[in-house]
Structures are given as structure tokens and as C-alpha cells.
Protein backbone atom coordinates (compact mmCIF):
# COMPACT_ATOMS: atom_id res chain seq x y z
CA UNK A 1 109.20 120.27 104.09
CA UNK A 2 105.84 120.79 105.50
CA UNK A 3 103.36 120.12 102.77
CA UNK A 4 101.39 123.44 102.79
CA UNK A 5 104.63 125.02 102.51
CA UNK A 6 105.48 123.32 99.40
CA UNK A 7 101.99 123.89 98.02
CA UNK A 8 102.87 127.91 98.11
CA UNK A 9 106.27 126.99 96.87
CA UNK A 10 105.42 125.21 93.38
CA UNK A 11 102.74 127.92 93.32
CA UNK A 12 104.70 130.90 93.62
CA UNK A 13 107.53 128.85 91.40
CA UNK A 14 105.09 128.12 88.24
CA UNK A 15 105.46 129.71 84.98
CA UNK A 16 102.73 132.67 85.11
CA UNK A 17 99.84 131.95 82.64
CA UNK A 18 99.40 135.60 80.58
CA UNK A 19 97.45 135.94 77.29
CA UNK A 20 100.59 136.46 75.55
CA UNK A 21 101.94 132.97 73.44
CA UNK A 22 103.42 130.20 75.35
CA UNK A 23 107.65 130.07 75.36
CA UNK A 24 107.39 126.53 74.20
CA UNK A 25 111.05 125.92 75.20
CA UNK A 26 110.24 127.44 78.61
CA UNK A 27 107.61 125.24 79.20
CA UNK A 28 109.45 121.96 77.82
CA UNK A 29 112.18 122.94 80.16
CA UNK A 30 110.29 123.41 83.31
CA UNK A 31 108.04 120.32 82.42
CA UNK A 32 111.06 117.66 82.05
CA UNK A 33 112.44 118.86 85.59
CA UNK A 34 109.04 118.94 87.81
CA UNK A 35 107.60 116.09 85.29
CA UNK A 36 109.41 114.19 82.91
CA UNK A 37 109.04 111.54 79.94
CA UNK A 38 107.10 108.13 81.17
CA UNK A 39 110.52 105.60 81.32
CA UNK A 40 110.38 103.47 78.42
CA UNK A 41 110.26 99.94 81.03
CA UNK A 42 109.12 99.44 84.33
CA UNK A 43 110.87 98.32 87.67
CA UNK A 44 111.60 94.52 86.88
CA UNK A 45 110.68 94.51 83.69
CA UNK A 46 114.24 93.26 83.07
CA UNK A 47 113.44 89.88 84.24
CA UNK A 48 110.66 89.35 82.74
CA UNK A 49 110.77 86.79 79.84
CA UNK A 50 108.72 86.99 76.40
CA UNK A 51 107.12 83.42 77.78
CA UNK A 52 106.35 84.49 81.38
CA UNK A 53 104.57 87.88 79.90
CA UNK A 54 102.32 85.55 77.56
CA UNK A 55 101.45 83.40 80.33
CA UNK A 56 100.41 86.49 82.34
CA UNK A 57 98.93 88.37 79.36
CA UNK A 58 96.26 84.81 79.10
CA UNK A 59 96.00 84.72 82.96
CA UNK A 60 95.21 88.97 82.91
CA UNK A 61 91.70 87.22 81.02
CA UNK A 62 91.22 83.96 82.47
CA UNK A 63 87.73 83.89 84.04
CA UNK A 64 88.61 80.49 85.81
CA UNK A 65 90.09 83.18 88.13
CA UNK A 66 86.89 83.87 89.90
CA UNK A 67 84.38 81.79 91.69
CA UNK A 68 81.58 81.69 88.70
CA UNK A 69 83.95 82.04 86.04
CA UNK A 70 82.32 85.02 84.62
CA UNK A 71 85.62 87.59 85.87
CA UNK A 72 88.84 88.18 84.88
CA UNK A 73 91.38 90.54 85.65
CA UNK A 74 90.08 92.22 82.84
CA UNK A 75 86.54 92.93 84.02
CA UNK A 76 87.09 95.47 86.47
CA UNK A 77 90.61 96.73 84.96
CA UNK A 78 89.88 97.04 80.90
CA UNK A 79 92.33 97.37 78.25
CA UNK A 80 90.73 96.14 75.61
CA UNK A 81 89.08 98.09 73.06
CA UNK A 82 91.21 100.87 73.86
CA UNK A 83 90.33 101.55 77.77
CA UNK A 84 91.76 102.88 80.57
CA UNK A 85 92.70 100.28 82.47
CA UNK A 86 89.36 100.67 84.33
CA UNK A 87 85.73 99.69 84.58
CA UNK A 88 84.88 103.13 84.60
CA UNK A 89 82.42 102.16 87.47
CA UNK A 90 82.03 104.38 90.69
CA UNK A 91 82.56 100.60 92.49
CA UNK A 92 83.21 97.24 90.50
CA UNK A 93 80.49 94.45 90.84
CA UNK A 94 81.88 91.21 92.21
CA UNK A 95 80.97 88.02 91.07
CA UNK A 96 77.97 87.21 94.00
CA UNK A 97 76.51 90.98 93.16
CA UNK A 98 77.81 92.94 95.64
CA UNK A 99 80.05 95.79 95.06
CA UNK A 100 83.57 96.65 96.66
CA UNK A 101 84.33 99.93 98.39
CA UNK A 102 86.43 101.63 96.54
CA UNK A 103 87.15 102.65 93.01
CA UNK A 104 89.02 100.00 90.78
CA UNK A 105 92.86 102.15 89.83
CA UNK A 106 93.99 102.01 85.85
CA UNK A 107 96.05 99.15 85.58
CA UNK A 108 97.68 101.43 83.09
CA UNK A 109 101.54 102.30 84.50
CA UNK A 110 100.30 100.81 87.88
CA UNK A 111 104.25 99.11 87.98
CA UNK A 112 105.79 102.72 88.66
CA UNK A 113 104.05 103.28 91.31
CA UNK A 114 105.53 103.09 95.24
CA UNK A 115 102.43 100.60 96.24
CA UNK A 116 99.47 98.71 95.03
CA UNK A 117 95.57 99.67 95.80
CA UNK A 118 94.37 103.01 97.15
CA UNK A 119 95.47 102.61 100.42
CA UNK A 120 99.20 101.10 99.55
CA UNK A 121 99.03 97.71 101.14
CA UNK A 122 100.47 96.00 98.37
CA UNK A 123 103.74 96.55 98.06
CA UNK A 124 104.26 95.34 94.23
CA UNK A 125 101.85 93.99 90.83
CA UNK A 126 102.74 90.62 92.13
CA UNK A 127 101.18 90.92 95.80
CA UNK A 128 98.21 93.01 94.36
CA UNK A 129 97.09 90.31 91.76
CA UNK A 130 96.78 88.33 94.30
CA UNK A 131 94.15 90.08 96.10
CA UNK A 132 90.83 90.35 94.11
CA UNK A 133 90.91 86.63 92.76
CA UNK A 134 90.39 85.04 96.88
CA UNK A 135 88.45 88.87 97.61
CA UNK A 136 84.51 87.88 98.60
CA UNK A 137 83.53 90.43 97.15
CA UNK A 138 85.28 90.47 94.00
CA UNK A 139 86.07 87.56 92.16
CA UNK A 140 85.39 85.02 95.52
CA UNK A 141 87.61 82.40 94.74
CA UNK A 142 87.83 80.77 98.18
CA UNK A 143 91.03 79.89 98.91
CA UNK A 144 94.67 79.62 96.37
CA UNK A 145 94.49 76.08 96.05
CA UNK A 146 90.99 75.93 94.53
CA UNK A 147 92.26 79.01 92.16
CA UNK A 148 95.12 76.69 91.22
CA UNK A 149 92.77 73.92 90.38
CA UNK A 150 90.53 75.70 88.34
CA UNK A 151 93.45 76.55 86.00
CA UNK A 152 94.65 72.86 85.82
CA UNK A 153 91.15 72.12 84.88
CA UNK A 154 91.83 74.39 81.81
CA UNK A 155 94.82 72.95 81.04
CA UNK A 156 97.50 75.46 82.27
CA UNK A 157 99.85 73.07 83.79
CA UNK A 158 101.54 72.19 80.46
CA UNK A 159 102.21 75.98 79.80
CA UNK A 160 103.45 76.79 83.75
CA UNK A 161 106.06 73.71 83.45
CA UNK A 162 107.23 75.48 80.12
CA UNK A 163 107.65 79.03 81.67
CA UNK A 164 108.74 77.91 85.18
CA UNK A 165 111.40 75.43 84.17
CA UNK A 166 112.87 73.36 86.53
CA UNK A 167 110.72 74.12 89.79
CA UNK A 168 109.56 71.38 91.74
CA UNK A 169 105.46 72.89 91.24
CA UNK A 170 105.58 75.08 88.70
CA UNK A 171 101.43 75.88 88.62
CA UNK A 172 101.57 77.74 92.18
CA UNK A 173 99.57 80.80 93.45
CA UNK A 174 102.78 82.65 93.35
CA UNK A 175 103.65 81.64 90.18
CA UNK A 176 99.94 83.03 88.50
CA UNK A 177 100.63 86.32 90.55
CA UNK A 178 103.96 86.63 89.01
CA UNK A 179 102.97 85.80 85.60
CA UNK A 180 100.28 88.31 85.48
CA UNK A 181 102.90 91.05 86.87
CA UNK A 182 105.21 90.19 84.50
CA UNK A 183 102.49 91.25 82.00
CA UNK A 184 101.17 94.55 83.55
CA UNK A 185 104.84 95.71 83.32
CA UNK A 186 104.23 96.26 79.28
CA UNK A 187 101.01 98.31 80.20
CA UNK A 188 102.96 101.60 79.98
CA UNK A 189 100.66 104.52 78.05
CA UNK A 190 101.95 106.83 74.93
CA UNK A 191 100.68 110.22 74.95
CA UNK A 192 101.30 113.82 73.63
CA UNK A 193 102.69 115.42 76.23
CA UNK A 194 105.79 113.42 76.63
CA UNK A 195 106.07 114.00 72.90
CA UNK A 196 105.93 117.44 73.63
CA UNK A 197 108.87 117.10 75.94
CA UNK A 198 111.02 114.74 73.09
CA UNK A 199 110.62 118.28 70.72
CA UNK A 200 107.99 117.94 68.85
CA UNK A 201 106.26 121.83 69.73
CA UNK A 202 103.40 120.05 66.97
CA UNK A 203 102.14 117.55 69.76
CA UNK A 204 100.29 120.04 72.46
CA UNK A 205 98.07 123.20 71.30
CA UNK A 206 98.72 126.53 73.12
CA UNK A 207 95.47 126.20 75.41
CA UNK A 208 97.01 122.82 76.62
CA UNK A 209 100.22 124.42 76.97
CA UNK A 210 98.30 127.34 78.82
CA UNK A 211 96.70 124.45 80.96
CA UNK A 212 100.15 123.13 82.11
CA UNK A 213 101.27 126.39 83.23
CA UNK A 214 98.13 126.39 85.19
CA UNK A 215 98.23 123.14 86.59
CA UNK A 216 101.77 124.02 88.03
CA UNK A 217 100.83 127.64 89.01
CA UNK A 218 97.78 126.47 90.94
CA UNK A 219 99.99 123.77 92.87
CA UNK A 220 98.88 120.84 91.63
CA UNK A 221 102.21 119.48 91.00
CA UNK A 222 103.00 119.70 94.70
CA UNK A 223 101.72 116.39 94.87
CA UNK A 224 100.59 115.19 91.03
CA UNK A 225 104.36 115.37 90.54
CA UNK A 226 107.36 113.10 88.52
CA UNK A 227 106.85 111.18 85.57
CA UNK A 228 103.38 109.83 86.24
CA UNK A 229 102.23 112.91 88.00
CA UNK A 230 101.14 110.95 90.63
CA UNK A 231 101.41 107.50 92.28
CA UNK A 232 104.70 108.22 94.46
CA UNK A 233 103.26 109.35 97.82
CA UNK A 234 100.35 109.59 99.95
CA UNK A 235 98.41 112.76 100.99
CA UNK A 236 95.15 113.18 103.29
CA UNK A 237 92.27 113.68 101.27
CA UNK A 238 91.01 116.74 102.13
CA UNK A 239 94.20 118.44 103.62
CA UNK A 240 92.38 121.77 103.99
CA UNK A 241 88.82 121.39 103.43
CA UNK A 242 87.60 118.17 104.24
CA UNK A 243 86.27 115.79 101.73
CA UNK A 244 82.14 114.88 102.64
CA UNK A 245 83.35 110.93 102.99
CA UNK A 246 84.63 110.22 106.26
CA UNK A 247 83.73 106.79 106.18
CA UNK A 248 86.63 105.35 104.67
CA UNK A 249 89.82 106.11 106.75
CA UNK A 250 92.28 105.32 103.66
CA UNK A 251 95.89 104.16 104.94
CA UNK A 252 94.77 103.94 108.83
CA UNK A 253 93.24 100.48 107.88
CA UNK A 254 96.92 99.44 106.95
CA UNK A 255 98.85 100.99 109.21
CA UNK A 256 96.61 101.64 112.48
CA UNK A 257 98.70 105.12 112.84
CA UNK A 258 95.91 108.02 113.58
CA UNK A 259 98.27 110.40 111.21
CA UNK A 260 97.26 107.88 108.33
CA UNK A 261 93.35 108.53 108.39
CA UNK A 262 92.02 110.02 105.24
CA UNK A 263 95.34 109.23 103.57
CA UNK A 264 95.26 107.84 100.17
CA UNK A 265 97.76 107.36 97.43
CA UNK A 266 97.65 110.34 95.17
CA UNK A 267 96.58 109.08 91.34
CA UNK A 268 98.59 109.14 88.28
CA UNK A 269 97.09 111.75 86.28
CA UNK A 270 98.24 109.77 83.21
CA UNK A 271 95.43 108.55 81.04
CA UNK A 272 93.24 110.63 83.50
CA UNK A 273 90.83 111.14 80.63
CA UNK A 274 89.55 107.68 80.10
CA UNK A 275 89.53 106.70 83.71
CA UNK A 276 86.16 108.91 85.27
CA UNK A 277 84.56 108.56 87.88
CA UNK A 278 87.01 109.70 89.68
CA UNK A 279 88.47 109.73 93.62
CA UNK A 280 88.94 106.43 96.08
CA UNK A 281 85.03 106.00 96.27
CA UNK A 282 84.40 106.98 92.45
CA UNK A 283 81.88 109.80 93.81
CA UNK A 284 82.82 112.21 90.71
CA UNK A 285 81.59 111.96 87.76
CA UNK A 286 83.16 114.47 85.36
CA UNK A 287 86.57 115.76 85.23
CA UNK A 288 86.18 119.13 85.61
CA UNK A 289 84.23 119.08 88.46
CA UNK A 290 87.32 116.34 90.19
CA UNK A 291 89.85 119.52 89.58
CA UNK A 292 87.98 122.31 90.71
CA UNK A 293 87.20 119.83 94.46
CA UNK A 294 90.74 118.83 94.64
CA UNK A 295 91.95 122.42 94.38
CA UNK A 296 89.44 123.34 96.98
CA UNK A 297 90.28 120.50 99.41
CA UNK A 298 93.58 120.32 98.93
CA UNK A 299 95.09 123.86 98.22
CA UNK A 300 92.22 126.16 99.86
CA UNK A 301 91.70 127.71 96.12
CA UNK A 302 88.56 127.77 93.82
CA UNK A 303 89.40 127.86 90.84
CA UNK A 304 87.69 129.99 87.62
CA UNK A 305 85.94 128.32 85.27
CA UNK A 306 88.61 129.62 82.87
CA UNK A 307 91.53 127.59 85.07
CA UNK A 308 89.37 124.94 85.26
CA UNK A 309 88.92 124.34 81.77
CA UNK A 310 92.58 124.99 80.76
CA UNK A 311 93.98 122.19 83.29
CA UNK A 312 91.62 120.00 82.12
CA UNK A 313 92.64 120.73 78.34
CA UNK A 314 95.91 120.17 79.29
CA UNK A 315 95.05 116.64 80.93
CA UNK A 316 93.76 115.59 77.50
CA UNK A 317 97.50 115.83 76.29
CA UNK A 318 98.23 112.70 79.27
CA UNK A 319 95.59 110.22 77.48
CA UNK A 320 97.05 107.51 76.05
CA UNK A 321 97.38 107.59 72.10
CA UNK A 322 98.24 103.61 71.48
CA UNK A 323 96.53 100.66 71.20
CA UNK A 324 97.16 97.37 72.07
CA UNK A 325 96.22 94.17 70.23
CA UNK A 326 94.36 91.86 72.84
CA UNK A 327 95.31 87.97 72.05
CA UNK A 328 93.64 86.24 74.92
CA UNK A 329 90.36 88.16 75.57
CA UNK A 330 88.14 85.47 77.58
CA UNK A 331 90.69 83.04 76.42
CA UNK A 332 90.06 80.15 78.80
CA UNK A 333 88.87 78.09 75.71
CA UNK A 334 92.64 78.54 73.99
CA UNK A 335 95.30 77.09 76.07
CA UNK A 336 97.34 74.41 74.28
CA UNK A 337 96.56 76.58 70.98
């Protein structure tokens, strides 16, 4: 289906925001079939071993990772303290001071999605972990063998013989990128809404009820659709009003097809709250200014204040409500203990 087409479709389709009370049941209903609960495990998750998650969960924070040892995984992709998987930086600063070109993308339910990185050119958490460790501008270490030798140097061969059993060189490049996968698979987010959608009418107030119905009514599920509303296909930023940066062509750079330029994955909206700025170059600050642009560029509408503020009420209901205890936090220092 042509994608302006489906736009009007979901529009026309939504549940009619009225000053009258919200059918709960209504809502819940429409919400599990255009949205859905999170799933309680990500794609090979099943394979994944309580030993090979550990080993990625201490490699996630191992600063030996990067040229200076001063980055981690962790440094441009937070989860400790309760963050969103993010720097919250417009662009992350690399180890040498420079800064990359594009926004650093939650962490958070990053194994659900159909690629890795803005632009899709990983094709798993695996291929994408291995990027920013030998990245110049990121954390510039210069080649995988040196990366490997850093982590003997702290002692990680003992632990990679343990988890990788049997293989003729257990401590590989591969093996760290499939370690720390193994990990971001249990980085899956807890919120309201998808308590909302288990029964509990308790877990959402009406105006974020109000603001779903709006969100779907406006059309922003045309494309901020499925569990994660978001993260399963690629749209041109700025598919009816163009978007002010033209200097980065998006999926083009992957794929050298002209259709791709100014194509980007569309984000997860889960979490959305804790991840600002927001868009590929991290140009917006606040979140009510992201949703009124996006409807603009991408549906041809301007909002009201009054929709504005009810989708973004109803975004507070995707923010993650769990914590997670953080063993290995610049752990270098405790391998072997």
C-alpha cells in the first residue's frame, strides 16, 4: 500500500478523541491489535546462556574496549542509574574528542528491531557491537586484534575459555560481539501501557488514554506501529515536508539506491521519555516540539497545542518503570572476582 494512503487510513480508522470518558475496553482492544504487549524475550534470547550474558553484561562496561580506555559500551548507551539506554547527547564524544554524526539509539529493546544503527546496516546486536569499538571516531580501537589484546591484558581469557567451551580460540572478536549481544537481549523495558493492555484500567490516566486515541487518530501509528511502536521499517524523513538536514542521506550510504536518501529507521517510541534529544542528528531538544515536526513532515498536519500535549502524555505511559542492578559498572578492575 502506498504509504500516504495508509497514513489517511489509520487516520480515518482511529478511535475519535471527544470530551466524553475513554471506553477503556475500546481502547485496550484497539491498542493490542495496532500495538501490542513488549514480548517477554527477544529473538535469540533462547540461546543465550546465564554465563555468556555475564560475560557480555562485564564486556557492555569494559573500557579496555576503546583506544584510551576511558569508553565503554556504556558511555554513549547508559543504563545505569536508571537511563535510557542513551547519552542523551545531540552526538556522542569519541575518545580523541571528536564527535560522530548521528544520534547514539537506546540500547533499550534494540534486539526487536529489523536492523542495527539509524541507517540499518547492521543486520543484528552482534554485528552492531562490533562497530563503535574499531570506529575513529568513537571508541578508536584500531584494529580487532589489538581490542582482543587489551582484554587478555585484563585477564579475560580465563572467563572466554569458561563460556566458549571447547573452541579452538575462545577470546575472538566474534566471540566479545556475541557476548555483549547475548546481554542486550535482557535489556527489554517495563512500562504502564502494556500494563494497561494485561487489564489493569489503574495503570494509564484518562488524558493518556485521550493521548493514545490521538496518537492513532493523527496517524502516527502508520509507521510508530507493533509492539515497539517503531523499529520495524524505514521511512524518508520528511515524506511531505522536508526536514532542514539534507546533509545526511540516511540508508543511501548503505544501499547506493537514490529511493533510499533521507531514509532512516523509524524509532521505537518505547522509553521515548528518557531518550531526548531526539531525531538521527539529535537536533530536538524537547519532546513536544519532536511530535508536533514529525506530524508536520511526515503527515502534512500541525497539530494543536492541545494534541500535542495529549500524545505526549500518553508517551509518558511507554517509559520504562524498572530498574536494573548494574554489577560490572567500569569493571575492568574485577575479572577473576
Amino acid at each position: 500500500m502506498d504509504i500516504k494512503k495508509l497514513v489517511l487510513a489509520v487516520m480515518i480508522g482511529g478511535v475519535t478523541t471527544t470530551a466524553v470518558a475513554v471506553d477503556k475496553n475500546a481502547v485496550r482492544t484497539q491498542a493490542k491489535m495496532m500495538h501490542g504487549p513488549i514480548p517477554a524475550t527477544m529473538p535469540g534470547a533462547e540461546v543465550d546462556t546465564p554465563a555468556l550474558i555475564d560475560l557480555g553484561e562485564r564486556l557492555y562496561f569494559e573500557t579496555a574496549l576503546s583506544a584510551d580506555g576511558s569508553q565503554s559500551c556504556n558511555t554513549c548507551h547508559r543504563i545505569d542509574g536508571g537511563r535510557g539506554g542513551v547519552d542523551n547527547e545531540a552526538t556522542s564524544l569519541g575518545v580523541k574528542g571528536g564527535r560522530g554524526d548521528r544520534n547514539s539509539p537506546s540500547v533499550w529493546n534494540a534486539g526487536f528491531h529489523v536492523a542495527q544503527f539509524w541507517d540499518g546496516r547492521a543486520a543484528d546486536l552482534a554485528a552492531q557491537a562490533k562497530g563503535p569499538i574499531l570506529n575513529p571516531v568513537e571508541m578508536a580501537v584500531p584494529d580487532e586484534q589489538t581490542a582482543v589484546s587489551n582484554l587478555k591484558e585484563e585477564g579475560y581469557e580465563a572467563l572466554f575459555a569458561e563460556v566458549f567451551e571447547g573452541e579452538a580460540e575462545p577470546l575472538t572478536y566474534d566471540n566479545v560481539a556475541k557476548a555483549i549481544g547475548a546481554f542486550e537481549r535482557t535489556l527489554i523495558t517495563v512500562d504502564r501501557f502494556d500494563k494497561f493492555l494485561a487489564g489493569d484500567d489503574t495503570a494509564m490516566t484518562e488524558t493518556e488514554l485521550k493521548g493514545y486515541q490521538t496518537f492513532v487518530q493523527s496517524g502516527c501509528a502508520s509507521c510508530h506501529n507493533g509492539a515497539l511502536f517503531g523499529g520495524s521499517m524505514y521511512m524518508k524523513m520528511g515524506l511531505i515536508n522536508a526536514y532542514e538536514n539534507t546533509h545526511d542521506l540516511g540508508r543511501f550510504a548503505v544501499t547506493n539506491n537514490p529511493a533510499d536518501k533521507y531514509v532512516f529507521k523509524v524509532p521505537s517510541l518505547r522509553n521515548i521519555t528518557k531518550t531526548a534529544p531526539y531525531f538521527h542528528d539529535g537536533a530536538v531538544a524537547g519532546l513536544d516540539e519532536a511530535v508536533a515536526q514529525m506530524a508536520w513532515m511526515q503527515l502534512g498536519r500541525k497539530l494543536s497545542d492541545q494534541e500535542v500535549s495529549e500524545i505526549v502524555a500518553f508517551l509518558g505511559a511507554l517509559e520504562d518503570t524498572h530498574t536494573i542492578t548494574v554489577k560490572y559498572l567500569n569493571s575492568g578492575a574485577e575479572v577473576g572476582q
